[in-house]
PDB file of N, CA and C in Angstrom:
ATOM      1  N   UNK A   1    -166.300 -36.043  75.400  1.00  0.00           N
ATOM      2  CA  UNK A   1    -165.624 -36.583  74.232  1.00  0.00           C
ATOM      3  C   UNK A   1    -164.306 -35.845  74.024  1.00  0.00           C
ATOM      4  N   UNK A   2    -163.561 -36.057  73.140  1.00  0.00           N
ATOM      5  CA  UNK A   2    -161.912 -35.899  73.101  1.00  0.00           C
ATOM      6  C   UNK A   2    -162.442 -34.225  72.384  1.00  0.00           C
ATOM      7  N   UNK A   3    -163.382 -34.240  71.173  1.00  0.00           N
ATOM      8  CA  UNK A   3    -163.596 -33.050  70.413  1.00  0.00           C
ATOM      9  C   UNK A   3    -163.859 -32.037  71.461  1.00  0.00           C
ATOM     10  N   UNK A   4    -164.938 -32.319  72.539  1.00  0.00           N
ATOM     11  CA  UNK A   4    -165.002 -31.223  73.683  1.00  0.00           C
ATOM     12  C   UNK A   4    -163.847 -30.854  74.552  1.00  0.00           C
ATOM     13  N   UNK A   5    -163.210 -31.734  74.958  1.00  0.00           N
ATOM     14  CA  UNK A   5    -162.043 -31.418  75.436  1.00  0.00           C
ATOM     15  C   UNK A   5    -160.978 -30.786  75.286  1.00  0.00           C
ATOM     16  N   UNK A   6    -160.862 -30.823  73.822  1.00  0.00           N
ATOM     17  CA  UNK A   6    -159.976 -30.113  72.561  1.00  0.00           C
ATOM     18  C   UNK A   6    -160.714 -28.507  72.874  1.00  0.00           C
ATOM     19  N   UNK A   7    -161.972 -28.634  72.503  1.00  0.00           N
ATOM     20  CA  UNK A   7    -162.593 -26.950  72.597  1.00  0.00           C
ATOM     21  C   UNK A   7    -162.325 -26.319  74.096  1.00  0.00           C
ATOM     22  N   UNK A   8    -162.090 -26.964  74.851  1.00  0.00           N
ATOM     23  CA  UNK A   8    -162.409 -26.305  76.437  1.00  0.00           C
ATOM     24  C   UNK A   8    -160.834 -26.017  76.780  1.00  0.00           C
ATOM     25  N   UNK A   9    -159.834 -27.075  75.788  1.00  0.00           N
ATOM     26  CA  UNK A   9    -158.408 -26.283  75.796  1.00  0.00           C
ATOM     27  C   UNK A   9    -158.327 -24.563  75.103  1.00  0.00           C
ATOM     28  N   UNK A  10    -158.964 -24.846  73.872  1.00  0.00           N
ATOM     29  CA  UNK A  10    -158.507 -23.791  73.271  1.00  0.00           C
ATOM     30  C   UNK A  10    -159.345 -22.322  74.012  1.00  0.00           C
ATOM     31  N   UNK A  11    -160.828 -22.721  74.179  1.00  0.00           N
ATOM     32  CA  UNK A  11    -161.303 -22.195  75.198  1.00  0.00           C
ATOM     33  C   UNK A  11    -160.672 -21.304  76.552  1.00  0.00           C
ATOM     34  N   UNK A  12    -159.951 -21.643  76.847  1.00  0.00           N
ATOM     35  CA  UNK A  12    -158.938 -21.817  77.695  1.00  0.00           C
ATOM     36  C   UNK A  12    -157.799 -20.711  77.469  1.00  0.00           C
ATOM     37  N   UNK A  13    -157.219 -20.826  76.073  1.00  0.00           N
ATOM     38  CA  UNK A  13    -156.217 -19.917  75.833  1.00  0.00           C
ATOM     39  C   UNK A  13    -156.797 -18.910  75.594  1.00  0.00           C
ATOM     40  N   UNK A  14    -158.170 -18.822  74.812  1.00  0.00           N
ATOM     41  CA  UNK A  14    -158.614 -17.759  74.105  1.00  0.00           C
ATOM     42  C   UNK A  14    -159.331 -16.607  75.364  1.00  0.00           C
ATOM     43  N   UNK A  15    -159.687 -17.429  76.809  1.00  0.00           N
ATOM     44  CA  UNK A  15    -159.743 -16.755  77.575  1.00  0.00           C
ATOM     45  C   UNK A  15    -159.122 -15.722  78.334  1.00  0.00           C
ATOM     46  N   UNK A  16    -157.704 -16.798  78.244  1.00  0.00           N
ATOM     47  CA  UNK A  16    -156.326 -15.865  78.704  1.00  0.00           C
ATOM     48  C   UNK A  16    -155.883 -14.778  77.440  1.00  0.00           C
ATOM     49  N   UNK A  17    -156.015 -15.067  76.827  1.00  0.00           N
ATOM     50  CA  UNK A  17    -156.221 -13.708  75.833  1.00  0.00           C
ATOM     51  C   UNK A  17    -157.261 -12.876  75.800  1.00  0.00           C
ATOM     52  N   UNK A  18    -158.339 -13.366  76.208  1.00  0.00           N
ATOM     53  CA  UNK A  18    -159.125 -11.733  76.270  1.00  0.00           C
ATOM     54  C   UNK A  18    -158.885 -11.369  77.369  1.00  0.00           C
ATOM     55  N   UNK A  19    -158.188 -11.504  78.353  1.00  0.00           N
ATOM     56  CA  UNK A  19    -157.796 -10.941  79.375  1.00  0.00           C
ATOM     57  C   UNK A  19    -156.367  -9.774  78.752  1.00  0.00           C
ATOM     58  N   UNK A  20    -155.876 -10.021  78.254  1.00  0.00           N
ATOM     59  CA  UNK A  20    -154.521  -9.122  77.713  1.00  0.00           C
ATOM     60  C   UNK A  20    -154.891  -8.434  76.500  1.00  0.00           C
ATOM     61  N   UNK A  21    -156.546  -8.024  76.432  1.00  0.00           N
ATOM     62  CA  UNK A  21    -157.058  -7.273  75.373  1.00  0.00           C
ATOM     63  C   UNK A  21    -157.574  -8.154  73.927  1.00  0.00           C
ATOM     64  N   UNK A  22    -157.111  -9.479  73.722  1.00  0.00           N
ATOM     65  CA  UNK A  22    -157.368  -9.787  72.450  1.00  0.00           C
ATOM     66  C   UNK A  22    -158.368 -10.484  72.290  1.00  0.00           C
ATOM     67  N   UNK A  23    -159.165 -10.868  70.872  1.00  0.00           N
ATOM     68  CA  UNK A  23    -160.070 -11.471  71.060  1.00  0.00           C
ATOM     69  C   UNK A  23    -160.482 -13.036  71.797  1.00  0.00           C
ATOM     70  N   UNK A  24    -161.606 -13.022  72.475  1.00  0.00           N
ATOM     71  CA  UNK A  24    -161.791 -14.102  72.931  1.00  0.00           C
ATOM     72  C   UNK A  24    -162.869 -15.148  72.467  1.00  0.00           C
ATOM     73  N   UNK A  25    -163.752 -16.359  73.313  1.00  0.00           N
ATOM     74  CA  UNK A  25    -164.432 -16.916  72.382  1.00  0.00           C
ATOM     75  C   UNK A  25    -165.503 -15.955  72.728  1.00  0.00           C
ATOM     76  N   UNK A  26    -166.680 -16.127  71.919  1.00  0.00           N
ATOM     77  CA  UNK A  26    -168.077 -15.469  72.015  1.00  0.00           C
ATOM     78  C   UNK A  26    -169.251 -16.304  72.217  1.00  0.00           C
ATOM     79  N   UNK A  27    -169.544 -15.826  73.262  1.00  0.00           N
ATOM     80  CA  UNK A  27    -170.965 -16.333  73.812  1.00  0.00           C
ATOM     81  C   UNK A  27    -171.793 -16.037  72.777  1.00  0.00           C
ATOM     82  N   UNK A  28    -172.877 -17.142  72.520  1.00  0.00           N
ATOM     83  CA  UNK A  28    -173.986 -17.045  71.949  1.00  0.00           C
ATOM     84  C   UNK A  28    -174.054 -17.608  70.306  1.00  0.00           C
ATOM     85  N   UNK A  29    -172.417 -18.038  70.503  1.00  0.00           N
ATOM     86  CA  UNK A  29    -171.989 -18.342  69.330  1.00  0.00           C
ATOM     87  C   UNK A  29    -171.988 -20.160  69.032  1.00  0.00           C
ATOM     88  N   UNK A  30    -171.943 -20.746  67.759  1.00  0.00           N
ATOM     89  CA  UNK A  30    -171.686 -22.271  67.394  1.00  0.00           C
ATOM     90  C   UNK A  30    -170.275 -22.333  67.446  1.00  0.00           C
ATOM     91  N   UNK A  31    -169.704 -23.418  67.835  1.00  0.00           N
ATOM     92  CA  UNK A  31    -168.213 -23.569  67.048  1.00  0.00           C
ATOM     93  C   UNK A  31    -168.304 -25.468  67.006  1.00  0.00           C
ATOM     94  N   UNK A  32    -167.558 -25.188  65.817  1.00  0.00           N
ATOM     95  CA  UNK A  32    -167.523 -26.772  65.334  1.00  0.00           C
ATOM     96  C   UNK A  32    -166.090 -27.516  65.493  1.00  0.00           C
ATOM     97  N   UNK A  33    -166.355 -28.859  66.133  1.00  0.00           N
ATOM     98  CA  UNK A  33    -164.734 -28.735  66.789  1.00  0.00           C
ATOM     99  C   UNK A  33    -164.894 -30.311  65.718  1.00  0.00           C
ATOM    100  N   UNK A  34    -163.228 -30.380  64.944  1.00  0.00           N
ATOM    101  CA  UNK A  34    -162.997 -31.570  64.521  1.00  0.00           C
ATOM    102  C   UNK A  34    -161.633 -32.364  64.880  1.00  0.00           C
ATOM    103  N   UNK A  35    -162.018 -33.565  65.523  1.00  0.00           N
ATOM    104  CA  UNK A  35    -160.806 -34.474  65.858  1.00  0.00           C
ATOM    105  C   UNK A  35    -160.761 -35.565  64.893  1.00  0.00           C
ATOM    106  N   UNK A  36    -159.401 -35.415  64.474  1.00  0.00           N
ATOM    107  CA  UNK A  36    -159.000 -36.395  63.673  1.00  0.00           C
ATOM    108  C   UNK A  36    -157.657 -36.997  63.736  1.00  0.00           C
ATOM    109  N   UNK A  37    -157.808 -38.425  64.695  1.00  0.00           N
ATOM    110  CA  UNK A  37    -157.193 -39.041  65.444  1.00  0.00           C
ATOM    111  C   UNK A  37    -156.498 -40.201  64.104  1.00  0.00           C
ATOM    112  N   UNK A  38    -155.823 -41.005  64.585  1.00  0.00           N
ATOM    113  CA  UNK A  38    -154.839 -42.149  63.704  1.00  0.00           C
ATOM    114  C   UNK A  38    -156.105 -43.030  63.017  1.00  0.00           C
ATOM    115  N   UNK A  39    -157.302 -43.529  64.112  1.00  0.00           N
ATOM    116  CA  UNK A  39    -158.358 -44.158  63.433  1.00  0.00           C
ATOM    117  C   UNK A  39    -159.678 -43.724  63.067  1.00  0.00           C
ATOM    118  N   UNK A  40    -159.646 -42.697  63.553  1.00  0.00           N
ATOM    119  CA  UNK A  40    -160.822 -42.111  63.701  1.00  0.00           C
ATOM    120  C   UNK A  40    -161.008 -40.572  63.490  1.00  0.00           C
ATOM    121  N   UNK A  41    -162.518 -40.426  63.165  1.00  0.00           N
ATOM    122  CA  UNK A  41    -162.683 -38.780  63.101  1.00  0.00           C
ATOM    123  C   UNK A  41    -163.885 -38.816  63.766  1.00  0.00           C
ATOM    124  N   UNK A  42    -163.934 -37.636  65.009  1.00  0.00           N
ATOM    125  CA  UNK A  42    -164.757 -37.466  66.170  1.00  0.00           C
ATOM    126  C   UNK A  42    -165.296 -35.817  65.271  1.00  0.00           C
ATOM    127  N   UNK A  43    -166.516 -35.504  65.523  1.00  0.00           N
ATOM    128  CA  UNK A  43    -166.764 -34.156  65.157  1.00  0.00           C
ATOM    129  C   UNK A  43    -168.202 -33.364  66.100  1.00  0.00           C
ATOM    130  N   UNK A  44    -167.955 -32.692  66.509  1.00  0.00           N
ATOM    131  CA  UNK A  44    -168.578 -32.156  67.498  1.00  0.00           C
ATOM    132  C   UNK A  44    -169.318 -30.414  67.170  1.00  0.00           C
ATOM    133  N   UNK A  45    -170.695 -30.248  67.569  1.00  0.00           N
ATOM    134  CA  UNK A  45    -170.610 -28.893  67.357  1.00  0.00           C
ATOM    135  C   UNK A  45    -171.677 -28.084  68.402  1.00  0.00           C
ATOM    136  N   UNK A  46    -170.479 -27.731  68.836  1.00  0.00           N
ATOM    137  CA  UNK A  46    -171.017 -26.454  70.616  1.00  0.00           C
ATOM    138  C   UNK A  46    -171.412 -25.330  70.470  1.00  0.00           C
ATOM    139  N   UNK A  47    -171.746 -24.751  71.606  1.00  0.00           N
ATOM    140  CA  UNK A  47    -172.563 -23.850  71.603  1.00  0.00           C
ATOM    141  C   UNK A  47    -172.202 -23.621  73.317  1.00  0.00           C
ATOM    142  N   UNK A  48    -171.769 -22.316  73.075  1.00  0.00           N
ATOM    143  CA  UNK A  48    -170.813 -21.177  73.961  1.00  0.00           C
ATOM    144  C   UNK A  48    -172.489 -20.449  74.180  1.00  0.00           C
ATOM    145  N   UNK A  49    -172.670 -20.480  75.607  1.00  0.00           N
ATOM    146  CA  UNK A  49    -174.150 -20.056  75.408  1.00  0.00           C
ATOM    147  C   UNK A  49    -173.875 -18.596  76.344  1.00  0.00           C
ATOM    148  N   UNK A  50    -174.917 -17.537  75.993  1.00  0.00           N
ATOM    149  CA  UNK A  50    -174.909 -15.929  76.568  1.00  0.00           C
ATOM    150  C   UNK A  50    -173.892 -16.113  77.648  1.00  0.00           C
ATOM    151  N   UNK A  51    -174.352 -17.098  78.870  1.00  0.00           N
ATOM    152  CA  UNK A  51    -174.342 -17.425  79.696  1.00  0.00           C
ATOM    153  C   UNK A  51    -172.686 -18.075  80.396  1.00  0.00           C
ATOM    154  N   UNK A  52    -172.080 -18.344  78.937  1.00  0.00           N
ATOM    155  CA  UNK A  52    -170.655 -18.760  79.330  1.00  0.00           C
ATOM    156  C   UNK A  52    -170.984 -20.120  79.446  1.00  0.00           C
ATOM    157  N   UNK A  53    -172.036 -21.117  79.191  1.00  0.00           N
ATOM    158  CA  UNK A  53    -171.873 -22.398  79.635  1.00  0.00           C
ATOM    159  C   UNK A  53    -171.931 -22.986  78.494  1.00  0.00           C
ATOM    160  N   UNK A  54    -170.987 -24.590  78.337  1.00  0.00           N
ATOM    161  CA  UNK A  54    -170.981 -25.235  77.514  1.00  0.00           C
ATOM    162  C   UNK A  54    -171.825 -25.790  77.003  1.00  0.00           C
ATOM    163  N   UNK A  55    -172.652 -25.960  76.069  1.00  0.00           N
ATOM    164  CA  UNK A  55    -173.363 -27.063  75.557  1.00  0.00           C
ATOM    165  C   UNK A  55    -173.439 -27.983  74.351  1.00  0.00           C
ATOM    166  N   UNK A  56    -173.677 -29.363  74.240  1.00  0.00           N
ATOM    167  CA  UNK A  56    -173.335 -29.667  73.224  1.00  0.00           C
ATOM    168  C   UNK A  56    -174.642 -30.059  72.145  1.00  0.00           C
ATOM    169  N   UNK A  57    -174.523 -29.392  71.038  1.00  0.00           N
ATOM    170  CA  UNK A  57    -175.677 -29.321  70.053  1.00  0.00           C
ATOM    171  C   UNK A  57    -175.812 -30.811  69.466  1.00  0.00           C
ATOM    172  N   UNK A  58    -174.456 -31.363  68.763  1.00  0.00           N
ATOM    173  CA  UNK A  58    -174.347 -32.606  67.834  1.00  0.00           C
ATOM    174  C   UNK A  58    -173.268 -33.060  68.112  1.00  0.00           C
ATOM    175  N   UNK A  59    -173.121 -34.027  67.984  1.00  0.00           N
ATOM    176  CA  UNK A  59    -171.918 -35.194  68.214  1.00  0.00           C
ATOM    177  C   UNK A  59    -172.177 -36.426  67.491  1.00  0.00           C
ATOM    178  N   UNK A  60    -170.886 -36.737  66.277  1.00  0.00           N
ATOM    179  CA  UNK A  60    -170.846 -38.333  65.781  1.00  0.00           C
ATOM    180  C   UNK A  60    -169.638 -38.353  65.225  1.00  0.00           C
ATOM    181  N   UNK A  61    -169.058 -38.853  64.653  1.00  0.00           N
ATOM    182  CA  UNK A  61    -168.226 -39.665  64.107  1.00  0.00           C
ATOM    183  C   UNK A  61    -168.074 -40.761  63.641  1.00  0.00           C
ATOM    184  N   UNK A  62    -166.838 -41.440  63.484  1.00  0.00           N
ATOM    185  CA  UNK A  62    -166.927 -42.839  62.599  1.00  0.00           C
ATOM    186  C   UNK A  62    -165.222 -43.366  62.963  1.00  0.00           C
ATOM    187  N   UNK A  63    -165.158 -44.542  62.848  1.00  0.00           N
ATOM    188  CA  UNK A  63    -164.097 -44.842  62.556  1.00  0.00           C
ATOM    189  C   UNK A  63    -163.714 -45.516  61.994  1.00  0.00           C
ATOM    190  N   UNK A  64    -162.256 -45.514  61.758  1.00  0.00           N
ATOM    191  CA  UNK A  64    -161.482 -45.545  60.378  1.00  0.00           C
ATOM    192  C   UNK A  64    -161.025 -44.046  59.195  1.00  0.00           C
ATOM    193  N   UNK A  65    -159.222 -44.465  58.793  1.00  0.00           N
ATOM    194  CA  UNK A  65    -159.665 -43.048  58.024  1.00  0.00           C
ATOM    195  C   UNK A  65    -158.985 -41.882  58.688  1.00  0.00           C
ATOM    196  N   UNK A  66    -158.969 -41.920  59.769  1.00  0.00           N
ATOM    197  CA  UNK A  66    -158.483 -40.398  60.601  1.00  0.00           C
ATOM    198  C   UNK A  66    -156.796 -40.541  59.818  1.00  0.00           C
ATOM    199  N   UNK A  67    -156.072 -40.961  59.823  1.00  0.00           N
ATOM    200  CA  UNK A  67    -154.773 -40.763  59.112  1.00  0.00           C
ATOM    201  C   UNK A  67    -154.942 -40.536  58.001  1.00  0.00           C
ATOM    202  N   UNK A  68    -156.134 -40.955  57.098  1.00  0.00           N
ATOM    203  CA  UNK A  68    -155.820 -40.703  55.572  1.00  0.00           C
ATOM    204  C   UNK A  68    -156.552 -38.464  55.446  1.00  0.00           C
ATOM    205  N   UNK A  69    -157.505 -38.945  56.484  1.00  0.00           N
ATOM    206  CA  UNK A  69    -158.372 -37.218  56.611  1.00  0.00           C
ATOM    207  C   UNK A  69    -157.043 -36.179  57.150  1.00  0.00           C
ATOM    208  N   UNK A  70    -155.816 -36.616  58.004  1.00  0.00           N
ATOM    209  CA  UNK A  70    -155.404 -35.895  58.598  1.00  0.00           C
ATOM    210  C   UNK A  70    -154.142 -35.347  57.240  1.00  0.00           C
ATOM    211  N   UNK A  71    -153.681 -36.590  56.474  1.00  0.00           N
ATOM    212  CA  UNK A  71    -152.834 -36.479  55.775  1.00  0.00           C
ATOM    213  C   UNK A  71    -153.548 -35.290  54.893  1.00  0.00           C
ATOM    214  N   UNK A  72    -154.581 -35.602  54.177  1.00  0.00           N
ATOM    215  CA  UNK A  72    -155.384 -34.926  53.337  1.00  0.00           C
ATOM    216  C   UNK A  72    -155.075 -33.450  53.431  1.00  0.00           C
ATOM    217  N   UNK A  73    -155.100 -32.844  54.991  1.00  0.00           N
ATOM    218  CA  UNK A  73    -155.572 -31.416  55.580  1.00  0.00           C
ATOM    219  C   UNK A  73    -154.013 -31.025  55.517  1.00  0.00           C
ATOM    220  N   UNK A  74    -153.482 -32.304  55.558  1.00  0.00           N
ATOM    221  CA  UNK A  74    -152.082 -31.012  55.912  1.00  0.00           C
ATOM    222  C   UNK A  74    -151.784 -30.851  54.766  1.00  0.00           C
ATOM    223  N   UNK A  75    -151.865 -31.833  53.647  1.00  0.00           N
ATOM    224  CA  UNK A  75    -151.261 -31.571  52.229  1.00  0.00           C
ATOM    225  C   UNK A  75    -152.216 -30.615  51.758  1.00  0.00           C
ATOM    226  N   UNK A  76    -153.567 -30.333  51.939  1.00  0.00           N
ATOM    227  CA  UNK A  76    -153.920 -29.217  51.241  1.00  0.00           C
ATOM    228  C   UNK A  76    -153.755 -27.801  51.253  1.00  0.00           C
ATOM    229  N   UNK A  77    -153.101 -27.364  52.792  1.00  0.00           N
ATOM    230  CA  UNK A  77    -152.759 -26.591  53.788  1.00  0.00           C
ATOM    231  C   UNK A  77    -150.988 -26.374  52.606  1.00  0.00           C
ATOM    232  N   UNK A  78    -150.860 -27.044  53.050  1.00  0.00           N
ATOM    233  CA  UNK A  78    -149.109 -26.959  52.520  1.00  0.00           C
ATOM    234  C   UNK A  78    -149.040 -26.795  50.962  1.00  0.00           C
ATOM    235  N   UNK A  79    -150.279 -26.673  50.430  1.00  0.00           N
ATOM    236  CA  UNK A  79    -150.299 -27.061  48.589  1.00  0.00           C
ATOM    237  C   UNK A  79    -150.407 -25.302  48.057  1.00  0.00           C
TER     238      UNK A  79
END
């Protein structure tokens, strides 16, 4: 899904940063990934296992709405 894909980017950077000392992601840990696209909101929630492997716990969404959710986040962010 687009939400996993999104995590395995950031995944990604946060790796190349614990390589140059800083924190990285953590095994063993949940992370909840939310996409919120022009029509839609995708929401996903993984699980970074001991092991370094991806897995996915829950996945749903809906569509319709993703522009009015996205507007929402930035104006509350910016408020």
């Amino acid at each position: 899904s687009e939400s996993d894909a999104s995590f395995l980017g950031y995944k990604r950077q946060k790796d190349r940063a614990a390589r140059q000392g800083r924190p990285g992601c953590e095994p063993g840990k949940d992370y909840v990934v939310v996409d919120v696209g022009k029509g839609t909101v995708d929401y996903s929630i993984l699980r970074l296992t001991k092991s370094n492997r991806l897995e996915s716990v829950f996945r749903s969404g809906f569509v319709g709405a993703g522009n009015v959710i996205s507007y929402a986040f930035v104006d509350t962010v910016f408020a």
